[in-house]
C-alpha atoms as a PDB file:
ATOM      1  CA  UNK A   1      -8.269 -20.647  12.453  1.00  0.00           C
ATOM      2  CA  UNK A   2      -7.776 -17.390  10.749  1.00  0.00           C
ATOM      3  CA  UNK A   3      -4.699 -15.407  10.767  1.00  0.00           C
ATOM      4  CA  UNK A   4      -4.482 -12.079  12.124  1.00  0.00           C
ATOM      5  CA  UNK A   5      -2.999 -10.581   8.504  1.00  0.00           C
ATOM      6  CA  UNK A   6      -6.045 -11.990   6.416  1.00  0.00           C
ATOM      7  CA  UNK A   7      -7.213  -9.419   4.174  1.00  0.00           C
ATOM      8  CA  UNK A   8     -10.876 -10.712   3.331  1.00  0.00           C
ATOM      9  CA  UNK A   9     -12.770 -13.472   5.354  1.00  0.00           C
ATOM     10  CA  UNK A  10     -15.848 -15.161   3.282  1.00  0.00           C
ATOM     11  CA  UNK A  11     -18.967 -15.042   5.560  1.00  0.00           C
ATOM     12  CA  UNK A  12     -22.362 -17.261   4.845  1.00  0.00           C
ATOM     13  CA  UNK A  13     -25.755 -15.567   5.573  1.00  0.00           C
ATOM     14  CA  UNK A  14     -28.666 -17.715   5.418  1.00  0.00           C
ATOM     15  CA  UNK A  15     -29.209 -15.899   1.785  1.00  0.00           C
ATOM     16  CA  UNK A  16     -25.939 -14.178   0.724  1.00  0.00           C
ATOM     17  CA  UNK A  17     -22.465 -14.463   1.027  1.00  0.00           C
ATOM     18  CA  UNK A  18     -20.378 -11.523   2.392  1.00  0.00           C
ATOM     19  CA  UNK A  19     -17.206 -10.962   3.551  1.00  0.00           C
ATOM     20  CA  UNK A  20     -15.327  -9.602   5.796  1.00  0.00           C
ATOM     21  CA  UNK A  21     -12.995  -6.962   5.089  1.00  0.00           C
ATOM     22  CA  UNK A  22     -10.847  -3.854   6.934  1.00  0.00           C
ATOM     23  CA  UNK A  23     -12.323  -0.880   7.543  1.00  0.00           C
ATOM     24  CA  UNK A  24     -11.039   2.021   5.873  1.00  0.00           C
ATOM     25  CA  UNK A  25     -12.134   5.724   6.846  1.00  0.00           C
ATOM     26  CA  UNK A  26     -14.000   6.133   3.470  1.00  0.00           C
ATOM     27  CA  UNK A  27     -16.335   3.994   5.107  1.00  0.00           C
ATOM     28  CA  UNK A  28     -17.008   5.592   7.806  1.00  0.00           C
ATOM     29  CA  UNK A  29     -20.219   7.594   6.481  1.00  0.00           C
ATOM     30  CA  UNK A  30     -21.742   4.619   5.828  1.00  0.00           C
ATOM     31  CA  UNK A  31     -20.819   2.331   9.014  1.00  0.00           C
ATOM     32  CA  UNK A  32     -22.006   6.121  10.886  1.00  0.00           C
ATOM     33  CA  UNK A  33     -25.099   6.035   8.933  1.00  0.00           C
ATOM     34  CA  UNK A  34     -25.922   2.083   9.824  1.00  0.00           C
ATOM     35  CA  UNK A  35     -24.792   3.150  13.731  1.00  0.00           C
ATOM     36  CA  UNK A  36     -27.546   5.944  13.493  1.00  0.00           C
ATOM     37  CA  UNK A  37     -30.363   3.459  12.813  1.00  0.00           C
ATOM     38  CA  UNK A  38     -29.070   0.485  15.374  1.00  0.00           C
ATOM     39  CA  UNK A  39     -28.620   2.098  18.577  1.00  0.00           C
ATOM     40  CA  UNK A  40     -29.931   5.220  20.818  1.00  0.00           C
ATOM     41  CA  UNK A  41     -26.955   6.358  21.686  1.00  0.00           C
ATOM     42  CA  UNK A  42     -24.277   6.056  18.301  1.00  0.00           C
ATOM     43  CA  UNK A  43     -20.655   6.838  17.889  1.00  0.00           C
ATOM     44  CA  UNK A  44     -19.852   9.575  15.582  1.00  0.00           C
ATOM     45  CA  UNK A  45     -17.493   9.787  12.801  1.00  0.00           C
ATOM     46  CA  UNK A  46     -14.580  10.721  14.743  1.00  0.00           C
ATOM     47  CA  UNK A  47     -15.017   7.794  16.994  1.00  0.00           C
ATOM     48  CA  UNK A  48     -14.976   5.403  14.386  1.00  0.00           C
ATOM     49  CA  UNK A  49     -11.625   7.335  12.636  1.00  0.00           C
ATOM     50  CA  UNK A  50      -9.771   7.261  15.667  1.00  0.00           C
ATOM     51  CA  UNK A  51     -10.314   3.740  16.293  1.00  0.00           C
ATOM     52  CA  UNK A  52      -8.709   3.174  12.806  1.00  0.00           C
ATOM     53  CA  UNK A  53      -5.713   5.534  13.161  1.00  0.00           C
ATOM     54  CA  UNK A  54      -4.671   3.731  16.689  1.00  0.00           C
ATOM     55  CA  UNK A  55      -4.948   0.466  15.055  1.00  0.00           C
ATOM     56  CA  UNK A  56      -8.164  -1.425  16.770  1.00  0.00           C
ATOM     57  CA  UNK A  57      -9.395  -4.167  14.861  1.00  0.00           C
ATOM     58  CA  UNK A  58     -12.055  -2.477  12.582  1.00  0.00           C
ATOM     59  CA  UNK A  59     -13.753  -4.500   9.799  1.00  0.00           C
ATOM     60  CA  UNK A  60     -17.119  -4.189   8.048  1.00  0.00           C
ATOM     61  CA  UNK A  61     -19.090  -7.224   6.748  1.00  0.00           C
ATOM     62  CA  UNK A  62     -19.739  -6.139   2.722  1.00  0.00           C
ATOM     63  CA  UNK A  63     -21.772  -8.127   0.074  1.00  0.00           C
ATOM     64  CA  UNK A  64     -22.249  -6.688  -3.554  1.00  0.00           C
ATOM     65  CA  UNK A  65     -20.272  -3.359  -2.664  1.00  0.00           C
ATOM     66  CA  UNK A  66     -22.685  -2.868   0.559  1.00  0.00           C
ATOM     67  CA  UNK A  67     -21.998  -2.398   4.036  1.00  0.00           C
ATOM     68  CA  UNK A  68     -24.076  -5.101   5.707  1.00  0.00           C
ATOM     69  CA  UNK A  69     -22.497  -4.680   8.929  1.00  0.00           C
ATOM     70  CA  UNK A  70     -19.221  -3.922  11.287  1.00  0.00           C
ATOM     71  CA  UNK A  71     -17.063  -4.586  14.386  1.00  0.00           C
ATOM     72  CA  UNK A  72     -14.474  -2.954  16.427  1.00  0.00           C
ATOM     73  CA  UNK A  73     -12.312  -4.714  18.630  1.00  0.00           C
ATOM     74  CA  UNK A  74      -9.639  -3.365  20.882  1.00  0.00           C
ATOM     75  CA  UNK A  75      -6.654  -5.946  22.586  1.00  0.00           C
ATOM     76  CA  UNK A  76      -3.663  -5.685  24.194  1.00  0.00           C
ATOM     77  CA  UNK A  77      -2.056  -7.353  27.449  1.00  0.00           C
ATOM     78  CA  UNK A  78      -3.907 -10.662  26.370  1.00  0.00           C
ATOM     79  CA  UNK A  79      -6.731  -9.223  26.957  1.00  0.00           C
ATOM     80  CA  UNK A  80      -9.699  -7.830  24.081  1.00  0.00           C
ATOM     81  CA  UNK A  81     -12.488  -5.821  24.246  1.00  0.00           C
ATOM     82  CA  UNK A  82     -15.211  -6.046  22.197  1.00  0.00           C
ATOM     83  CA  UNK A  83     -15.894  -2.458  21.654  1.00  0.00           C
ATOM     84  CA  UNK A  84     -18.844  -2.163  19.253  1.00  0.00           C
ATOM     85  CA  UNK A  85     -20.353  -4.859  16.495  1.00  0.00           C
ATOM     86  CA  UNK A  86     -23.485  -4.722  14.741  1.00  0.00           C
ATOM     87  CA  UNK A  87     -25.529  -5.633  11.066  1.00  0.00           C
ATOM     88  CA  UNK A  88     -28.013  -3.840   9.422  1.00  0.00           C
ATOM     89  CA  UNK A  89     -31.617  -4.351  10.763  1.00  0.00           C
ATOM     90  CA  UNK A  90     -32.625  -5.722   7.495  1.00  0.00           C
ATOM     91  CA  UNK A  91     -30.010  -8.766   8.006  1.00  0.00           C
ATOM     92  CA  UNK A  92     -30.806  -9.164  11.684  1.00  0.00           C
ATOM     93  CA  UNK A  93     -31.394 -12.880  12.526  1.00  0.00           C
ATOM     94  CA  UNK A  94     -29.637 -14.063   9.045  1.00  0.00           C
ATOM     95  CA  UNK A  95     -25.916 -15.173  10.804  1.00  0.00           C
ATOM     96  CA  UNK A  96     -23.964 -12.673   9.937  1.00  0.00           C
ATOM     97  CA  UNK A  97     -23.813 -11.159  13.589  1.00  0.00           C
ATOM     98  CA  UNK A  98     -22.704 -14.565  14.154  1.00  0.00           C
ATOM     99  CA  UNK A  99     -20.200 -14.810  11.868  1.00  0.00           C
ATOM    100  CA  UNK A 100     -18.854 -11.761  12.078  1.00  0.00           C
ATOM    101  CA  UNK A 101     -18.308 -12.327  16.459  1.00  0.00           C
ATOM    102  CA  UNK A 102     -16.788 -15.821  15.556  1.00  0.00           C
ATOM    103  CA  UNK A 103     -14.318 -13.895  13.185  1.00  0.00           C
ATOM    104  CA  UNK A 104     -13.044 -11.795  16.134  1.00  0.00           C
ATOM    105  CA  UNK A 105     -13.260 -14.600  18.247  1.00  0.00           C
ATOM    106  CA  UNK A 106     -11.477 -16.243  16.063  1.00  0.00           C
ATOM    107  CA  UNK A 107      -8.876 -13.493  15.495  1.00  0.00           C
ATOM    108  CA  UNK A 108      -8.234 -12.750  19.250  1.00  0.00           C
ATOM    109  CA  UNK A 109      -7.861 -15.847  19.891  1.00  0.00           C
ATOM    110  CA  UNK A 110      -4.687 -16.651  16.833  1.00  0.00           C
ATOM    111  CA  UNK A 111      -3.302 -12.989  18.792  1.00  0.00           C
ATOM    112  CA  UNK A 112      -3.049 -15.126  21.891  1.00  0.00           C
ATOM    113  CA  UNK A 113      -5.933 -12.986  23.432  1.00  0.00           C
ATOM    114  CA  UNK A 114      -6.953 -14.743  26.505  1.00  0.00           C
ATOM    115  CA  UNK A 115     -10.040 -13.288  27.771  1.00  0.00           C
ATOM    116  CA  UNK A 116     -12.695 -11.065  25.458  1.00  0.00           C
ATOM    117  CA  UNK A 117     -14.987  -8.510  27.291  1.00  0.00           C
ATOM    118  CA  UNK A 118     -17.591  -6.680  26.106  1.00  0.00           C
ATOM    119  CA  UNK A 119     -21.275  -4.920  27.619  1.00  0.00           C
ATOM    120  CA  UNK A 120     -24.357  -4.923  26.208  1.00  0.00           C
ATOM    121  CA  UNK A 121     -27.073  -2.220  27.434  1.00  0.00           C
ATOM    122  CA  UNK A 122     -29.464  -4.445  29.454  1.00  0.00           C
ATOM    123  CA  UNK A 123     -32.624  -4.010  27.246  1.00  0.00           C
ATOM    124  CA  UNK A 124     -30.599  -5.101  23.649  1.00  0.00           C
ATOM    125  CA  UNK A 125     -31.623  -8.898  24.458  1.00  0.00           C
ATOM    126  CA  UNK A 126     -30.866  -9.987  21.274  1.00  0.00           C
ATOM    127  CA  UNK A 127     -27.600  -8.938  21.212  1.00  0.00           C
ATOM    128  CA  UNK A 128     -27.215 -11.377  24.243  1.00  0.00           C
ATOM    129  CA  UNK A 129     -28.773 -14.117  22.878  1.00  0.00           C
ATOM    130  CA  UNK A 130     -25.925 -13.769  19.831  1.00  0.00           C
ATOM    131  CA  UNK A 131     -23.412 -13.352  22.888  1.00  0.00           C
ATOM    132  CA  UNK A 132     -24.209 -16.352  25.069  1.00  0.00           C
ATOM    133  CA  UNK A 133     -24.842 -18.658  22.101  1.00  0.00           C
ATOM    134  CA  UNK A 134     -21.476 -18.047  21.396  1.00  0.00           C
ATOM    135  CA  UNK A 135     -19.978 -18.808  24.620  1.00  0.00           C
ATOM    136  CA  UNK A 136     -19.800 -15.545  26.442  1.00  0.00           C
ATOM    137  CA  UNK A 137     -20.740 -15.527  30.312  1.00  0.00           C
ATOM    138  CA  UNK A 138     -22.422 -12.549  31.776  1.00  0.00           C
ATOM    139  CA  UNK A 139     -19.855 -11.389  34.538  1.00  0.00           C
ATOM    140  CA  UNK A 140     -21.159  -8.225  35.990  1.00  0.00           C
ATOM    141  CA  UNK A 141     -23.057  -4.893  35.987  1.00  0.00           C
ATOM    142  CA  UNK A 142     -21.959  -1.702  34.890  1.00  0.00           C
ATOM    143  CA  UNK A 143     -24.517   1.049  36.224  1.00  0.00           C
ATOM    144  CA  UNK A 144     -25.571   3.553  34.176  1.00  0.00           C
ATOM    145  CA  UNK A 145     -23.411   2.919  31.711  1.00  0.00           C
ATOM    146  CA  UNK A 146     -24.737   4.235  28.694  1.00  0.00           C
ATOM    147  CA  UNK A 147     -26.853   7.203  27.599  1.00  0.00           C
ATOM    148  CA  UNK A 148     -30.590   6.927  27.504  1.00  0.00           C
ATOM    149  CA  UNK A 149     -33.739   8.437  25.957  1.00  0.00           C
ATOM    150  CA  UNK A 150     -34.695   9.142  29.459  1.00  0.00           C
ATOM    151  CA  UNK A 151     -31.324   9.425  32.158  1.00  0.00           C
ATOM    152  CA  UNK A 152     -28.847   6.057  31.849  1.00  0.00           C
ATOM    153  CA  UNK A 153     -29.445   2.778  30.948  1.00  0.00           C
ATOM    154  CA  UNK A 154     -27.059  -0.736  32.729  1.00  0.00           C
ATOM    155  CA  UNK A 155     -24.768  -2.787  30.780  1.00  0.00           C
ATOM    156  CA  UNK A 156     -24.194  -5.904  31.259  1.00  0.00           C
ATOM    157  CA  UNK A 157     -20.887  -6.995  31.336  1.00  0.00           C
ATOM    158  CA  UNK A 158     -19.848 -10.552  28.970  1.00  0.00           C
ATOM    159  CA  UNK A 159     -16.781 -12.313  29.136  1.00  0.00           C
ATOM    160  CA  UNK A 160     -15.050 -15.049  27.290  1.00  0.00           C
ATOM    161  CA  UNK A 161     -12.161 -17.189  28.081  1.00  0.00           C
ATOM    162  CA  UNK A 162     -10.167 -18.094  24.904  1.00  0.00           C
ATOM    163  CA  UNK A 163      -6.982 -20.103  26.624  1.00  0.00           C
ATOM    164  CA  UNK A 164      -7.501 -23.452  28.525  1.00  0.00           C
ATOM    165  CA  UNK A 165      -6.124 -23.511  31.990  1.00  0.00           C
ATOM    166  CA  UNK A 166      -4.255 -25.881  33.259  1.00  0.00           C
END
């Protein structure tokens, strides 16, 4: 399991090793510049800053000096929220999506997190493939949830349950 205070986290590709390291806001530009090429609708700079100065869970997946990749997750109440993860198109398909969710999986889970949520917009079907593989359950719809070429596009909502009940 890893610990909530590890620093780095080694991470296997299919080609490369990377790891897994904070994020610090002199990477921002380049985790901004990687959201710009991912996803119609990116976060800017500021998002990304604030989520460092109020202490989410930010980390970026790094081989040779380059940012490969990055995740953001929020928790609190036993409860975490998945709010944004993705890896260069270039390293799509190579594990390190997968590695990088199991991380924060992995690191909710040693904060006593009990449930993760997250949504994915309903067209980015790889991104649920990645999310069901690794255990997550779709629960629900949000309409309209985020912003579109044309109007609004759904999310779907995923959740995972990290505690056994007895």
């Amino acid at each position: 399991m890893i610990e909530p205070d590890q620093m780095h986290h080694q991470l296997r590709g299919h080609d490369l090793n990377a790891s897994i390291r904070p994020m610090s806001v002199l990477d921002v530009p380049k985790v901004c510049a990687i959201e710009q090429r991912v996803t119609p609708a990116p976060w800017s700079e500021q998002i990304f800053r604030d989520c460092i100065h109020v202490g989410y869970t930010c980390v970026v997946v790094e081989h040779a000096g380059d940012i490969l990749g990055y995740g953001v997750l929020s928790s609190g109440a036993g409860e975490a929220h998945l709010l944004n993860l993705a890896i260069i198109p270039e390293r799509q398909g190579a594990g390190l999506g997968k590695g990088l969710l199991q991380y924060l999986v992995d690191l909710a889970r040693a904060r006593g997190v009990e449930t993760i949520l997250l949504e994915v917009r309903v067209s980015n079907v790889i991104a649920q493939r990645l999310y069901h593989q690794a255990g997550f359950n779709e629960v629900g719809i949000r309409k309209d949830y985020y912003p579109a070429a044309h109007g609004r596009e759904d999310a779907q909502i995923y959740a995972m349950t990290l505690t056994d009940r007895l």
